[in-house]
PDB file of N, CA and C in Angstrom:
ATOM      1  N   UNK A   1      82.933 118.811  88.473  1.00  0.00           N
ATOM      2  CA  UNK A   1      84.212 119.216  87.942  1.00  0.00           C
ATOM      3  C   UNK A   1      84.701 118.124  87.019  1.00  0.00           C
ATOM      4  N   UNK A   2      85.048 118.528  85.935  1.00  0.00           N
ATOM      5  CA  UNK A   2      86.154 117.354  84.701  1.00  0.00           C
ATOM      6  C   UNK A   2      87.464 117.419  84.972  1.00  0.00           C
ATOM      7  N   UNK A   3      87.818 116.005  85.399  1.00  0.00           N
ATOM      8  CA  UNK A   3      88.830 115.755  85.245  1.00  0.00           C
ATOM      9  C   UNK A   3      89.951 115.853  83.908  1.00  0.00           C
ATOM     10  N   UNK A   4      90.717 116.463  83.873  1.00  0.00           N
ATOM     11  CA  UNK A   4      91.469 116.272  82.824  1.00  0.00           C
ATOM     12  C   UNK A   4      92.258 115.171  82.152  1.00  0.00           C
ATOM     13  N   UNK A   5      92.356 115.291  80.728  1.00  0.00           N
ATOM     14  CA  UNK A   5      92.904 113.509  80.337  1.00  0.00           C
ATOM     15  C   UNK A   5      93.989 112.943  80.780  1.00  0.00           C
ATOM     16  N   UNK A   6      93.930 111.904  81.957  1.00  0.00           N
ATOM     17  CA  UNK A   6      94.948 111.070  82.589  1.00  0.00           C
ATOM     18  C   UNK A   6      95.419 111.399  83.787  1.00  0.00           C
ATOM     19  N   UNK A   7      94.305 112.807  84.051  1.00  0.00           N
ATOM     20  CA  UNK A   7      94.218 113.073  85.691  1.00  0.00           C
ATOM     21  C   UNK A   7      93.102 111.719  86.169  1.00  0.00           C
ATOM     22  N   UNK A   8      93.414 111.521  87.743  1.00  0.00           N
ATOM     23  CA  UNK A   8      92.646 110.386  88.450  1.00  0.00           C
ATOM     24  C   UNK A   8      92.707 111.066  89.959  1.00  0.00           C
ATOM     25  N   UNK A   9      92.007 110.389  90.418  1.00  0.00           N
ATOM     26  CA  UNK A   9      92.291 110.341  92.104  1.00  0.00           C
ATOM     27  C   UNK A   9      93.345 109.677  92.580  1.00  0.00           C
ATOM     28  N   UNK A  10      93.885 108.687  91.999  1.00  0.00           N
ATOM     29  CA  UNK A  10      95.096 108.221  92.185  1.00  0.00           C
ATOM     30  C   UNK A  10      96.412 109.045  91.977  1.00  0.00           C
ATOM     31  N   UNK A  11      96.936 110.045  91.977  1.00  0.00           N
ATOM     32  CA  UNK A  11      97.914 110.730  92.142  1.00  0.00           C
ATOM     33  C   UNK A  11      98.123 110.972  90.733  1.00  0.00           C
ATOM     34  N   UNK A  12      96.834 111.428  89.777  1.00  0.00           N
ATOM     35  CA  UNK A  12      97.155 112.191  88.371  1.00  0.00           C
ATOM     36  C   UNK A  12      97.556 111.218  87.498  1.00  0.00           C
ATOM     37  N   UNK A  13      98.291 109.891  87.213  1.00  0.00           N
ATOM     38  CA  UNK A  13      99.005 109.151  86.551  1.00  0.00           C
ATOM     39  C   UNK A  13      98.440 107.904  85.875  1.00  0.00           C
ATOM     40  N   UNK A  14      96.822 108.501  86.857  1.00  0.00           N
ATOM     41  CA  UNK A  14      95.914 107.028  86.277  1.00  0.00           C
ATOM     42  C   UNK A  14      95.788 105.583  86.187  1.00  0.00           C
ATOM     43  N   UNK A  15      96.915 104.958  87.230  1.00  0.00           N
ATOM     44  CA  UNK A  15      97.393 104.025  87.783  1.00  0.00           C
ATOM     45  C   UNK A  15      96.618 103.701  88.827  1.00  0.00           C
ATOM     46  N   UNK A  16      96.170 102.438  88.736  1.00  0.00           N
ATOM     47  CA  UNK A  16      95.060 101.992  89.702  1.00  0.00           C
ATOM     48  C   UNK A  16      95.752 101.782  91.726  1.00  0.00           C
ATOM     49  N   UNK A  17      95.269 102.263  92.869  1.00  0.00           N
ATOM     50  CA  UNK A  17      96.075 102.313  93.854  1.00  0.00           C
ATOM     51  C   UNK A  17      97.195 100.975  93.926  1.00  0.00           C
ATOM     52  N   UNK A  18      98.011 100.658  94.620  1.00  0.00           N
ATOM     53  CA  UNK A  18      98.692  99.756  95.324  1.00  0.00           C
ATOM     54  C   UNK A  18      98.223  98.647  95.854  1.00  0.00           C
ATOM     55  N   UNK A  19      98.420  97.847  95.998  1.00  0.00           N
ATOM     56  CA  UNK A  19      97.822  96.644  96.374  1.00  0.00           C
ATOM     57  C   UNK A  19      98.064  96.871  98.175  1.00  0.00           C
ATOM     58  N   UNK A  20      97.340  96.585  99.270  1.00  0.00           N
ATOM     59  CA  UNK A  20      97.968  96.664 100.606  1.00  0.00           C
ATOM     60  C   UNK A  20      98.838  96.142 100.850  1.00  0.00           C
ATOM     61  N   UNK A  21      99.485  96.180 101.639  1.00  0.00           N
ATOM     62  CA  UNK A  21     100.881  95.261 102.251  1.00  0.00           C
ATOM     63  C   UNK A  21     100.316  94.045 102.654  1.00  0.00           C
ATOM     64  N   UNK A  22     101.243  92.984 102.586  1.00  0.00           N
ATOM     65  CA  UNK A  22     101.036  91.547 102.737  1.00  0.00           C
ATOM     66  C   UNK A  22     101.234  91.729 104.869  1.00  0.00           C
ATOM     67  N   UNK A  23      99.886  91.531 105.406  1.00  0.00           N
ATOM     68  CA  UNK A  23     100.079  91.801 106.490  1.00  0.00           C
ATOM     69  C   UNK A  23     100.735  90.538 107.532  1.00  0.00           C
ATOM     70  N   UNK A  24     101.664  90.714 108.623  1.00  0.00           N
ATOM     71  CA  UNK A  24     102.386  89.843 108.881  1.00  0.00           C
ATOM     72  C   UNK A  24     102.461  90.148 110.661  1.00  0.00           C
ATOM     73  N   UNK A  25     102.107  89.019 111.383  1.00  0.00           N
ATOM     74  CA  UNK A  25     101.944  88.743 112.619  1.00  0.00           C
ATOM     75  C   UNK A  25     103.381  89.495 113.634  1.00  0.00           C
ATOM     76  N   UNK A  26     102.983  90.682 114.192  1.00  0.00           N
ATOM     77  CA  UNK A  26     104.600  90.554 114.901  1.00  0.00           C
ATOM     78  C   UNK A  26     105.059  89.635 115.625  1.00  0.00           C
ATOM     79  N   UNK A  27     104.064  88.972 116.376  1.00  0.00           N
ATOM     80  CA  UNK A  27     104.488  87.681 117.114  1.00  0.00           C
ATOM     81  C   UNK A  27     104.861  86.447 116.670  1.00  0.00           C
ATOM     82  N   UNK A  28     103.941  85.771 116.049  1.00  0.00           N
ATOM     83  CA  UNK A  28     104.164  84.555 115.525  1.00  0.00           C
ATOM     84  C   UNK A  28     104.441  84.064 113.833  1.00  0.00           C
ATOM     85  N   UNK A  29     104.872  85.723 113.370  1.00  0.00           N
ATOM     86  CA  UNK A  29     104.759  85.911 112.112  1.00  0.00           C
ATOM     87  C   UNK A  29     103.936  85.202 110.650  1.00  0.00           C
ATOM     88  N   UNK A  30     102.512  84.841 111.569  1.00  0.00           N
ATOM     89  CA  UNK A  30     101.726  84.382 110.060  1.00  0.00           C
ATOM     90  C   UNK A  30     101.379  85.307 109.546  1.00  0.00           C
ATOM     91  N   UNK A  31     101.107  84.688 108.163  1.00  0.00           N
ATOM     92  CA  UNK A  31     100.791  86.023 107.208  1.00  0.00           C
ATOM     93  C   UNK A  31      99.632  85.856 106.741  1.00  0.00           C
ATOM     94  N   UNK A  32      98.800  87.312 106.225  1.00  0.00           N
ATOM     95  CA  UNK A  32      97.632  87.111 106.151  1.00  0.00           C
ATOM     96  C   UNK A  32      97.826  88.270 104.400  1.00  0.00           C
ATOM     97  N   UNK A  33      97.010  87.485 103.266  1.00  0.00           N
ATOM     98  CA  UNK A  33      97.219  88.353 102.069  1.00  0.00           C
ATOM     99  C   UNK A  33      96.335  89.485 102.301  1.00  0.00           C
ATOM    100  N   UNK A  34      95.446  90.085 103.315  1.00  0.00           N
ATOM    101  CA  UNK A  34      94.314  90.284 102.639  1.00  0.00           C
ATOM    102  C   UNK A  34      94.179  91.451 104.542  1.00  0.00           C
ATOM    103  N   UNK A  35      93.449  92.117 104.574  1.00  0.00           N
ATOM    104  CA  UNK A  35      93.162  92.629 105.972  1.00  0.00           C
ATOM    105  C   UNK A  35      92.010  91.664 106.563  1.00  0.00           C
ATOM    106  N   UNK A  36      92.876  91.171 107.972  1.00  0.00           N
ATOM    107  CA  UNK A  36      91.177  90.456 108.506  1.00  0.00           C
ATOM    108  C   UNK A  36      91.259  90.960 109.038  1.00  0.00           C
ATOM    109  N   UNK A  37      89.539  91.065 109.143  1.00  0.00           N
ATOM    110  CA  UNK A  37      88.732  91.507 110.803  1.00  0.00           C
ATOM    111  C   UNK A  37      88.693  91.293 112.064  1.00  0.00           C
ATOM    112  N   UNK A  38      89.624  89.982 112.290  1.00  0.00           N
ATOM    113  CA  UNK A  38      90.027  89.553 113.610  1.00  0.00           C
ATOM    114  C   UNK A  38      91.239  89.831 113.887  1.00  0.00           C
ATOM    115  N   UNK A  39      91.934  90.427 113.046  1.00  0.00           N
ATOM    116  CA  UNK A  39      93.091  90.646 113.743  1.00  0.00           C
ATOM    117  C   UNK A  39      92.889  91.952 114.124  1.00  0.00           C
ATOM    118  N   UNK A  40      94.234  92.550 115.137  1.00  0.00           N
ATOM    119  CA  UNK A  40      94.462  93.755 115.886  1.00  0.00           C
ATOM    120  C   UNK A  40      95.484  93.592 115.462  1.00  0.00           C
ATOM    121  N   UNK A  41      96.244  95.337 116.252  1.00  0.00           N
ATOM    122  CA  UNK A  41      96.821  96.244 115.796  1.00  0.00           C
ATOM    123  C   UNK A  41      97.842  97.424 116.922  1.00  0.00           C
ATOM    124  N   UNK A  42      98.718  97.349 117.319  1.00  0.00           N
ATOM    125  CA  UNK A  42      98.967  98.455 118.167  1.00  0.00           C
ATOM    126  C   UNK A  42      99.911  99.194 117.451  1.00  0.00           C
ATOM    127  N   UNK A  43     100.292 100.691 118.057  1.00  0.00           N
ATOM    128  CA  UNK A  43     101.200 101.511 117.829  1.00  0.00           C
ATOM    129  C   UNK A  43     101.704 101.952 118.449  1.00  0.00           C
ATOM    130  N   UNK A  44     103.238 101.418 118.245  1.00  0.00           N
ATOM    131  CA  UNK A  44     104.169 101.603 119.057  1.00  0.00           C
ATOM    132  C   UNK A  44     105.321 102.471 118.434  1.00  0.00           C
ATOM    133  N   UNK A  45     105.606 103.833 119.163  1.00  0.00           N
ATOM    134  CA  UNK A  45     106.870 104.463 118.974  1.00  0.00           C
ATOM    135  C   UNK A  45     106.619 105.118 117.196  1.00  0.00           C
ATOM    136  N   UNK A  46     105.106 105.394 116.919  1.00  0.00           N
ATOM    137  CA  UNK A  46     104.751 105.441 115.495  1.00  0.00           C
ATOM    138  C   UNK A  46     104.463 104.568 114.773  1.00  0.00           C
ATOM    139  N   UNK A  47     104.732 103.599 115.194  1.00  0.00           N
ATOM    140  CA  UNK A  47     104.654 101.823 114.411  1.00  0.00           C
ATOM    141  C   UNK A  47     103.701 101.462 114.129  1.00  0.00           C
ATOM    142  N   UNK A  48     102.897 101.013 113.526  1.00  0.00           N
ATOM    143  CA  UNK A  48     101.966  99.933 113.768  1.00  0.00           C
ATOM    144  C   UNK A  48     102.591  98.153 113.795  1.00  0.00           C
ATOM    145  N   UNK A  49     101.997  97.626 114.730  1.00  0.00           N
ATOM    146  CA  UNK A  49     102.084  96.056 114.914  1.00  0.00           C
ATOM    147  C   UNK A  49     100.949  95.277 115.142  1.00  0.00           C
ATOM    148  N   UNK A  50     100.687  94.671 113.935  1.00  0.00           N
ATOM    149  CA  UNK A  50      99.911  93.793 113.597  1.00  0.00           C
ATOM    150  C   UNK A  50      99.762  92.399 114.395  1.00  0.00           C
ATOM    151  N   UNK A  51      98.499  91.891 115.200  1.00  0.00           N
ATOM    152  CA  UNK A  51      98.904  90.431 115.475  1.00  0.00           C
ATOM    153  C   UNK A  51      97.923  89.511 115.514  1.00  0.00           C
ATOM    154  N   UNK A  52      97.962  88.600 114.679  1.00  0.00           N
ATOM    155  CA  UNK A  52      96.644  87.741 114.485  1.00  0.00           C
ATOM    156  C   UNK A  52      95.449  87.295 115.618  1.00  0.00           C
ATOM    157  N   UNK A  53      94.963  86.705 115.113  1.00  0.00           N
ATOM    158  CA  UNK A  53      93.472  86.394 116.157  1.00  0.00           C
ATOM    159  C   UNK A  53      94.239  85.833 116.973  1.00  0.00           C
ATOM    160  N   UNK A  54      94.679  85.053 117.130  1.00  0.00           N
ATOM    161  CA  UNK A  54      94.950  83.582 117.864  1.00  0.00           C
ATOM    162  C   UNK A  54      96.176  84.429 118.806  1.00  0.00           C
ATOM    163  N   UNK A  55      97.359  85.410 118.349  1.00  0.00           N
ATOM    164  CA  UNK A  55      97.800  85.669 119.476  1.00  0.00           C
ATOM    165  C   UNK A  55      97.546  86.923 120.034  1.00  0.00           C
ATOM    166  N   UNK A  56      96.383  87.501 119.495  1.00  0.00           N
ATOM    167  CA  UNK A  56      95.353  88.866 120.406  1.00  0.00           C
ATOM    168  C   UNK A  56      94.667  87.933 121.357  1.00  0.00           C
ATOM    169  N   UNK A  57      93.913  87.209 121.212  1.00  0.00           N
ATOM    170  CA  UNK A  57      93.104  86.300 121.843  1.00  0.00           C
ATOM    171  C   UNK A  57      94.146  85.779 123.269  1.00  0.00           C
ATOM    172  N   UNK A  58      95.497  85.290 122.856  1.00  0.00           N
ATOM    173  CA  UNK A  58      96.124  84.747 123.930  1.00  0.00           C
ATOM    174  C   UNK A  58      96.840  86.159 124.641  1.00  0.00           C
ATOM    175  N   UNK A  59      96.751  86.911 124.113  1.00  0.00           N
ATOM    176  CA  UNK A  59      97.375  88.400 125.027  1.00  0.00           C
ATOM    177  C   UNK A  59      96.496  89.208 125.223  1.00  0.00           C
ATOM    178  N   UNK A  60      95.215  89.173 125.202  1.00  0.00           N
ATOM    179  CA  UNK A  60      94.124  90.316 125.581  1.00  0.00           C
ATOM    180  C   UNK A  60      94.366  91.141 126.586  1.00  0.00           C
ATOM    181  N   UNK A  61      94.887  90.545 127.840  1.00  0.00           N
ATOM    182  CA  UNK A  61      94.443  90.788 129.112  1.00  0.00           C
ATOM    183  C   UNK A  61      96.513  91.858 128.588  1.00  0.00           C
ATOM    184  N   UNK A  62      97.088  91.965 128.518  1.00  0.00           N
ATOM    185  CA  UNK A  62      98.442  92.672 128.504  1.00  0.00           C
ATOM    186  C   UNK A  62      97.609  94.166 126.952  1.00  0.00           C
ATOM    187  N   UNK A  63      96.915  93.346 126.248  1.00  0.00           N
ATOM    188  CA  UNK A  63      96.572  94.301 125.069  1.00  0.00           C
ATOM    189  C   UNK A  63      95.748  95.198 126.104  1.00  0.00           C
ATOM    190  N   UNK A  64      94.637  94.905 126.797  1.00  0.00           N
ATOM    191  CA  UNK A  64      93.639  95.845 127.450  1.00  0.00           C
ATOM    192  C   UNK A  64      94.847  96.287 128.635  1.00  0.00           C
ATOM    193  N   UNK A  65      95.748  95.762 129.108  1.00  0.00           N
ATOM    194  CA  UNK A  65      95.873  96.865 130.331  1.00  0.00           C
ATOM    195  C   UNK A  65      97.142  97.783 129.949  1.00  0.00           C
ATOM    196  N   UNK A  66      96.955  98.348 128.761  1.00  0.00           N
ATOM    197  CA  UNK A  66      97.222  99.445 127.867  1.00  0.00           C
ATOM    198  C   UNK A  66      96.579 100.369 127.530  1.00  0.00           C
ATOM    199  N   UNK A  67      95.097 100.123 127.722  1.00  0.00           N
ATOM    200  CA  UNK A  67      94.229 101.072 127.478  1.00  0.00           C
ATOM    201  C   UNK A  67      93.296 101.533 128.653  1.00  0.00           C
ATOM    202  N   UNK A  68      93.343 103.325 128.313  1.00  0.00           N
ATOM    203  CA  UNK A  68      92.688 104.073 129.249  1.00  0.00           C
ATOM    204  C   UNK A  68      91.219 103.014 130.087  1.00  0.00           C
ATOM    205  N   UNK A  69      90.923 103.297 130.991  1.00  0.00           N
ATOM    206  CA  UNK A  69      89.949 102.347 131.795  1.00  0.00           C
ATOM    207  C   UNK A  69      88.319 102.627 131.067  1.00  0.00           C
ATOM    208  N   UNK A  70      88.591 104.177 130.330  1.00  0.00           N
ATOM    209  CA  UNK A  70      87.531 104.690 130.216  1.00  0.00           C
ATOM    210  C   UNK A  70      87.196 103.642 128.355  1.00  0.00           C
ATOM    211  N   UNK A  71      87.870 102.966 127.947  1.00  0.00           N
ATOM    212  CA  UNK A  71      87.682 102.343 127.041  1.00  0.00           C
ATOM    213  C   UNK A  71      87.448 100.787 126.585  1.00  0.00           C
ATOM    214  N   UNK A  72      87.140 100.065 128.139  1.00  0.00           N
ATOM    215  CA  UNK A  72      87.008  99.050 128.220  1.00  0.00           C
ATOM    216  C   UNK A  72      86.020  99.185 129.503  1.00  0.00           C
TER     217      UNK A  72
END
């Protein structure tokens, strides 16, 4: 299929996507420019909350006993 001139996958306007959000620790609020792979993630109340290595690592054991048994 041809796209038409100044149609895109980006919402028709041909504007390259958004940059991600500058992601930010709910706990200890460091910030990270970029998505890492060590950090986690929960959702709360629709939310997502982001929280770096260092304080997933120190809350594992409260992060896992949130989740079904059948997933750990």
């Amino acid at each position: 299929m041809t796209s038409l001139p100044g149609d895109s996958d980006h919402g028709g306007h041909g504007d390259p996507p958004a940059d991600p959000p500058e992601l930010v620790c709910a706990r200890c609020g460091t910030r990270a420019e970029e998505p890492k792979p060590t950090w986690t993630f929960s959702v709360e109340n629709g939310v997502r909350h982001y929280f770096c290595d260092t304080c997933a690592r120190e809350n594992l054991r409260a992060i896992e006993g949130r989740l079904d048994s059948d997933r750990w």
